[in-house]
N, C-alpha and C. Protein backbone atom coordinates (compact mmCIF):
# COMPACT_ATOMS: atom_id res chain seq x y z
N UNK A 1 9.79 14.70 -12.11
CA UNK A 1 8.90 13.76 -11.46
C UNK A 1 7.84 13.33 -12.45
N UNK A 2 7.30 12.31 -12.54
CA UNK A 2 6.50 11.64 -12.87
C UNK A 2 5.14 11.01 -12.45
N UNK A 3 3.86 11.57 -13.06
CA UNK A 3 3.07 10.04 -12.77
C UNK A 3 2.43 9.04 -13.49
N UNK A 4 2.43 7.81 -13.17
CA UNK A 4 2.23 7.06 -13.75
C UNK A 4 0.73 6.45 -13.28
N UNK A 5 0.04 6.23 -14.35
CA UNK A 5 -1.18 5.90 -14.52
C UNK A 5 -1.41 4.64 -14.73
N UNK A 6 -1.15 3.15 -14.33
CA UNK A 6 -1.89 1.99 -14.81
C UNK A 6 -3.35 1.41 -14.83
N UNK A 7 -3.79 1.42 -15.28
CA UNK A 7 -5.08 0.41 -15.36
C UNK A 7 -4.76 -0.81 -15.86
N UNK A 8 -5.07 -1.61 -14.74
CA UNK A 8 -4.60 -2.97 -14.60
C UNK A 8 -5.99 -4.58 -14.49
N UNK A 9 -5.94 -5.60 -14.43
CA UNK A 9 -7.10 -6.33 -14.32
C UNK A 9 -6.89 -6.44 -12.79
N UNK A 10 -8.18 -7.42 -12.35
CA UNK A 10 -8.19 -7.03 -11.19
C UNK A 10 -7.98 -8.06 -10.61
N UNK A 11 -7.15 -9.05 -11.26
CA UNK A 11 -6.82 -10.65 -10.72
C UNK A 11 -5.10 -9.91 -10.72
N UNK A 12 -4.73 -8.94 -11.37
CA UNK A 12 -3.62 -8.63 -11.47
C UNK A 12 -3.09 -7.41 -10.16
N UNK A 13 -3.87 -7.18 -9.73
CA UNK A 13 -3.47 -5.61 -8.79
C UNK A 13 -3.18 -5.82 -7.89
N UNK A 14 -3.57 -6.73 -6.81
CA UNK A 14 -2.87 -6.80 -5.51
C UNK A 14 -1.43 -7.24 -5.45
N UNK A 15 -0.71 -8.31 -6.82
CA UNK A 15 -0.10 -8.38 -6.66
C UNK A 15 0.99 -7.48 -7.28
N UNK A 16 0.72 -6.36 -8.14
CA UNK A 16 1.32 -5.48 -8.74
C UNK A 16 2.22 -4.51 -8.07
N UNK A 17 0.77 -4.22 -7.54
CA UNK A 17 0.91 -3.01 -6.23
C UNK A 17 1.68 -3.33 -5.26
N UNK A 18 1.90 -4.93 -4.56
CA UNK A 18 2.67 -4.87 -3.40
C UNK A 18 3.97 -5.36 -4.27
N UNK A 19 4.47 -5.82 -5.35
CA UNK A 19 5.62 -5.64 -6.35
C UNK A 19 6.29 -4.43 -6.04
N UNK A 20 5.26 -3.56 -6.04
CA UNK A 20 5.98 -1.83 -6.49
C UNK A 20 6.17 -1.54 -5.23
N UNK A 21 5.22 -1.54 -4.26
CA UNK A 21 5.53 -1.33 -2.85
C UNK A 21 6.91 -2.10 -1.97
N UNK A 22 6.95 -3.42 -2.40
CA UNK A 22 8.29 -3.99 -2.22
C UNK A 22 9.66 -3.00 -2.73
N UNK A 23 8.87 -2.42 -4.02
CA UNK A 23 10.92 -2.09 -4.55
C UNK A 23 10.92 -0.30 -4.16
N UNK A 24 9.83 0.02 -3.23
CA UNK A 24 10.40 1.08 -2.80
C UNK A 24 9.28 2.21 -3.16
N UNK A 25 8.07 1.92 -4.31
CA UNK A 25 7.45 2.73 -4.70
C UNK A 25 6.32 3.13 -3.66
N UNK A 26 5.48 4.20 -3.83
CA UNK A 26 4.26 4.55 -3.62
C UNK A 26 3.07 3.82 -4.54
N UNK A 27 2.29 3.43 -4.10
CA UNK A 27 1.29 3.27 -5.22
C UNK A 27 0.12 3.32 -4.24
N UNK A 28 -1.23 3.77 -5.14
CA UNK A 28 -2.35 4.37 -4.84
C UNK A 28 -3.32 3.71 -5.83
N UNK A 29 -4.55 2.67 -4.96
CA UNK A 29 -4.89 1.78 -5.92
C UNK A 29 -6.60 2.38 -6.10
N UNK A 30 -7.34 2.56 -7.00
CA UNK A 30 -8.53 3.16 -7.41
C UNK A 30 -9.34 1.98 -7.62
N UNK A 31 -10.21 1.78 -7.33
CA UNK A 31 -11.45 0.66 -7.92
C UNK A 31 -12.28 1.39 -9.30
N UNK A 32 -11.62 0.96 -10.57
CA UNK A 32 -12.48 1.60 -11.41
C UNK A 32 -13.17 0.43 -12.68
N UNK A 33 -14.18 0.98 -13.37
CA UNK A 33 -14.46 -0.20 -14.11
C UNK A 33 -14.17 0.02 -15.88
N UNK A 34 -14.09 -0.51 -16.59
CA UNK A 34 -14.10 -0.58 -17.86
C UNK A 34 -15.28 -0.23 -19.10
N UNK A 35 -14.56 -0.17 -19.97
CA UNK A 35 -15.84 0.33 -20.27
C UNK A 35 -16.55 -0.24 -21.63
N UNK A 36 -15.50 -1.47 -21.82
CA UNK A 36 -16.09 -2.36 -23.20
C UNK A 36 -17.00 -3.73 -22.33
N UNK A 37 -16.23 -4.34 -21.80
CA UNK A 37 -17.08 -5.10 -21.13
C UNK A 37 -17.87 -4.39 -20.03
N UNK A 38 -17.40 -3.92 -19.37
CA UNK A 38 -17.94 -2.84 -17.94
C UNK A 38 -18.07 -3.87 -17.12
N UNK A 39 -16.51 -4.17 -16.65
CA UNK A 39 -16.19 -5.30 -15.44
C UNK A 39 -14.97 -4.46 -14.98
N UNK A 40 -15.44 -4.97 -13.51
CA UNK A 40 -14.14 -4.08 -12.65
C UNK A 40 -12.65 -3.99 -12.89
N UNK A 41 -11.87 -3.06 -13.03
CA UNK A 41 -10.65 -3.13 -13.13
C UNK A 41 -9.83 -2.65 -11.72
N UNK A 42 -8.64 -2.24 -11.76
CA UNK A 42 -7.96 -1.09 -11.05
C UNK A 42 -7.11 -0.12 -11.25
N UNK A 43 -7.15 0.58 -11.33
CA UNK A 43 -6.13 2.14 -11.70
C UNK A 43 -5.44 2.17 -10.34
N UNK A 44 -3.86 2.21 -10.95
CA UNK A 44 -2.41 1.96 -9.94
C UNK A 44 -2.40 3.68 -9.72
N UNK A 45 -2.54 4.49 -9.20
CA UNK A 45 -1.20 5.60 -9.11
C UNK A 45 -0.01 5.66 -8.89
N UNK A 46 0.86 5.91 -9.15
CA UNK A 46 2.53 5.56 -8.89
C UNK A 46 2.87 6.75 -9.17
N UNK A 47 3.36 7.70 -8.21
CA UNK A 47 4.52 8.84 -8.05
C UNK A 47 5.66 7.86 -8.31
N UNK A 48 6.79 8.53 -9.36
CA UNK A 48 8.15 8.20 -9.22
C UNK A 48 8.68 9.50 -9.72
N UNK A 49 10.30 9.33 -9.60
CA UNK A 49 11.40 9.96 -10.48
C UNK A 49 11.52 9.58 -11.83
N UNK A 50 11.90 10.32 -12.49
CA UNK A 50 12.01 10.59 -14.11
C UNK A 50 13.05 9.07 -14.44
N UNK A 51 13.77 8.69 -13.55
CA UNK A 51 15.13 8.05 -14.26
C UNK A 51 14.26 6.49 -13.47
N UNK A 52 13.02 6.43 -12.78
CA UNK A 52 12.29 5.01 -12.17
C UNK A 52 11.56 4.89 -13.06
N UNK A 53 11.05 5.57 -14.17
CA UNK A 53 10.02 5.40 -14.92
C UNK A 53 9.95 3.80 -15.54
N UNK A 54 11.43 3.67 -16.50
CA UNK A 54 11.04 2.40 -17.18
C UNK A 54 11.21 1.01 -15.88
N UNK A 55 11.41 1.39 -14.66
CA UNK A 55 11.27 0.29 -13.75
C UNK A 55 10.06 -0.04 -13.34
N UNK A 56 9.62 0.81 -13.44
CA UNK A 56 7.65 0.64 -12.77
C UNK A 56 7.27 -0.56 -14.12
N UNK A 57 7.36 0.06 -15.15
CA UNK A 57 7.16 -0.23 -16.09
C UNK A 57 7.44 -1.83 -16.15
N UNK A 58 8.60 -1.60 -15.84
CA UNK A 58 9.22 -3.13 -16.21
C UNK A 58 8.73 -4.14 -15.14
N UNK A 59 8.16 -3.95 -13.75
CA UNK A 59 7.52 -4.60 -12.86
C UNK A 59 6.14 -4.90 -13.07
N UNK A 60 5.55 -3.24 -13.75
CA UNK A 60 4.14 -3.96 -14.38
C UNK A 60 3.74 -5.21 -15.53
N UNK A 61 4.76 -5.41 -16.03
CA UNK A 61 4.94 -5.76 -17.34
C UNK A 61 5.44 -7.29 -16.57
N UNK A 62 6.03 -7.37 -16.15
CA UNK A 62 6.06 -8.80 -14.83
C UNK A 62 4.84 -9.42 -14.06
N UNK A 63 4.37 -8.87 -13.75
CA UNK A 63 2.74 -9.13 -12.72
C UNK A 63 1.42 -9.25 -13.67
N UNK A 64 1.64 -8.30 -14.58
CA UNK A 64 0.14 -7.62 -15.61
C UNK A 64 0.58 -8.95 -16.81
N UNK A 65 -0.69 -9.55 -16.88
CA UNK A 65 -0.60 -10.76 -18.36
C UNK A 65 -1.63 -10.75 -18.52
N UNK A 66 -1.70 -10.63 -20.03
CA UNK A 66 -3.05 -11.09 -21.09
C UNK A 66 -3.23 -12.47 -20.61
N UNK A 67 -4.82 -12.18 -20.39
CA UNK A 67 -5.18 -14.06 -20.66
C UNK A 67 -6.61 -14.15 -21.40
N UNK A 68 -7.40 -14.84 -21.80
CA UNK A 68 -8.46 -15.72 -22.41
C UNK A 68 -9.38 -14.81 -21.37
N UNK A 69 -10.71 -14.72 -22.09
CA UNK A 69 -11.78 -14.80 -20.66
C UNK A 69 -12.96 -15.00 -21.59
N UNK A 70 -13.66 -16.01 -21.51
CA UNK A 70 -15.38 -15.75 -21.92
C UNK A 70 -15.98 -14.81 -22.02
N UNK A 71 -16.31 -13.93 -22.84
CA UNK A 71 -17.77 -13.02 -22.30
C UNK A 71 -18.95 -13.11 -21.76
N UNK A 72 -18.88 -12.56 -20.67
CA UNK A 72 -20.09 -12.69 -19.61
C UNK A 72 -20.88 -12.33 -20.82
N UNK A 73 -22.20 -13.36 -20.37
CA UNK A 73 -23.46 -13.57 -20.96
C UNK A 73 -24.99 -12.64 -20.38
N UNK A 74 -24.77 -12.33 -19.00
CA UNK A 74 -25.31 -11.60 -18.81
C UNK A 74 -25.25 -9.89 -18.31
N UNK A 75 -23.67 -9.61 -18.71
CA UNK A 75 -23.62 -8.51 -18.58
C UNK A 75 -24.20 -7.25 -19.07
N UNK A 76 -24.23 -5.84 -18.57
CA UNK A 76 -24.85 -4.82 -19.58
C UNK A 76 -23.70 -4.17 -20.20
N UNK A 77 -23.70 -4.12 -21.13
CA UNK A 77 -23.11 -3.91 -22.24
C UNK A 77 -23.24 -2.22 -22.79
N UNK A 78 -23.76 -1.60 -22.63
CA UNK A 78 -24.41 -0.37 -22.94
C UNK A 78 -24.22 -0.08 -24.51
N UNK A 79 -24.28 1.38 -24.76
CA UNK A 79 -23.82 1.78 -25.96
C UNK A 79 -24.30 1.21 -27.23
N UNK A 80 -25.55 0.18 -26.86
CA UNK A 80 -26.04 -0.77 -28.13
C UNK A 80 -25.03 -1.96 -28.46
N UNK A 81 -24.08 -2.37 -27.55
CA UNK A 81 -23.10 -3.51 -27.57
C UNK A 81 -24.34 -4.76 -27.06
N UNK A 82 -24.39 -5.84 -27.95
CA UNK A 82 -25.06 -6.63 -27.46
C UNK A 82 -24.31 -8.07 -27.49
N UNK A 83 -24.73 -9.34 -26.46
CA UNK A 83 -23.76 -10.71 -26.70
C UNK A 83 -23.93 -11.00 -28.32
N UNK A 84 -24.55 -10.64 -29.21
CA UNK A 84 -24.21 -11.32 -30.36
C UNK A 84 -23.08 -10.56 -30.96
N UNK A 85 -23.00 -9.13 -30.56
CA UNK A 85 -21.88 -8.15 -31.46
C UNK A 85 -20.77 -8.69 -30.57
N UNK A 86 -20.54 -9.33 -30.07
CA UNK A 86 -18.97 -9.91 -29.19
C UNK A 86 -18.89 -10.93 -29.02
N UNK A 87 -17.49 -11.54 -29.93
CA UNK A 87 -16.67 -12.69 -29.42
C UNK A 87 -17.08 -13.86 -28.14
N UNK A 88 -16.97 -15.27 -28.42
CA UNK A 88 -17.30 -15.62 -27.23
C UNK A 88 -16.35 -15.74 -26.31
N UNK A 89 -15.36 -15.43 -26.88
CA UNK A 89 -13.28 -15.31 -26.20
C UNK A 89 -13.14 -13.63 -26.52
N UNK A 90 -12.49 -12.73 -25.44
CA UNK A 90 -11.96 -11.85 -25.66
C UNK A 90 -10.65 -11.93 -24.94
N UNK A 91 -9.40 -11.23 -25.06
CA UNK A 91 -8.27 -10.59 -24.68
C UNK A 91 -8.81 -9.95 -23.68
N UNK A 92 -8.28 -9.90 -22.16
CA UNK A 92 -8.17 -8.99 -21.39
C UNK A 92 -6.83 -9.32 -20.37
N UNK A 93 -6.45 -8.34 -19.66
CA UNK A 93 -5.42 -8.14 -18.86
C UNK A 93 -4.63 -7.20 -19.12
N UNK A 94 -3.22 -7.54 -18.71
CA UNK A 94 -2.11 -6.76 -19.08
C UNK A 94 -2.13 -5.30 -18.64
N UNK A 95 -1.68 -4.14 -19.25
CA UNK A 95 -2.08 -3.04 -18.55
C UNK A 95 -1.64 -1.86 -19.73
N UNK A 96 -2.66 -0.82 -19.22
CA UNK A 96 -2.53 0.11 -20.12
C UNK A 96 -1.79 1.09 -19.12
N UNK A 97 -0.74 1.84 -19.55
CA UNK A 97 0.09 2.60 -18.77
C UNK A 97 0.33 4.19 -19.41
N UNK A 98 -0.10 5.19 -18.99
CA UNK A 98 0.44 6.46 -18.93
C UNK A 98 1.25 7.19 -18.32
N UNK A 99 1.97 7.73 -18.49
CA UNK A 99 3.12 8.46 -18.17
C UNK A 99 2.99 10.08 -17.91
N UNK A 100 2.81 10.38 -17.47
CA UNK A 100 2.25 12.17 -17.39
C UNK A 100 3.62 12.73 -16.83
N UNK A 101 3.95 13.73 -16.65
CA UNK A 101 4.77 15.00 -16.32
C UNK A 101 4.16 15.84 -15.17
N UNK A 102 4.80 15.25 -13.90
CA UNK A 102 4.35 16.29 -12.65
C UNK A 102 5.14 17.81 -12.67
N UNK A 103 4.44 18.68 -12.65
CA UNK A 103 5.23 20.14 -12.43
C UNK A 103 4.99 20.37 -11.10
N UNK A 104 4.33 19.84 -10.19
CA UNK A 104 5.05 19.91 -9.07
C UNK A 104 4.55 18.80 -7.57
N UNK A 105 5.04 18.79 -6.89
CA UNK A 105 5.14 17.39 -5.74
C UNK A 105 4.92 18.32 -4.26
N UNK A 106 3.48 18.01 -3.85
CA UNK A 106 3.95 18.10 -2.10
C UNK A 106 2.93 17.86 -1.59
N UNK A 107 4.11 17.43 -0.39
CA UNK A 107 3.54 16.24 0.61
C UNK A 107 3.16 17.08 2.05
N UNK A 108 2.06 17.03 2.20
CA UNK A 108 1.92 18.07 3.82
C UNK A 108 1.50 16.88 4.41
């Protein structure tokens, strides 16, 4: 068994999640935020089987796309990140995906 970890954008998750929910999966959606810009994202949970792995995968990879975004101008930035140390275009989307190893599953 498997779990799978996405952090996904958040123009991207509703439709991810009911993707995966369509082909049969579980998914468990987290409101979490980021931490370069520190704008909301979402973290997918997905229980699967060892042999569904590269299908999740391959559905996230369908729904989840890089696109363009401005950098907010008035965001907080922390860490001493300020609007002049950043791009006025950054990359965001798509999804970062982990794969972990369940040793064990139950459902009460």
């Amino acid at each position: 068994m498997k779990l799978i970890l996405a952090i996904v954008n958040n123009d991207d998750s509703a439709i991810a999640a009911s993707a995966l929910t369509e082909a049969g999966y579980f998914v468990t959606k987290l409101s979490t935020t980021g931490g370069f810009l520190m704008v909301g994202n979402t973290t997918l949970l997905i229980g699967t089987e060892d042999t569904e792995t590269e299908n999740v995968i391959e559905i996230l990879s369908k729904y989840c796309k890089t696109r363009k975004q401005a950098t907010p101008s008035t965001a907080s930035f922390g860490n001493g990140l300020s609007n002049e140390s950043l791009p006025p275009e950054v990359t965001v989307g798509g999804a970062a995906i982990f794969v972990m190893n369940v040793e064990k599953d139950i459902k009460i």
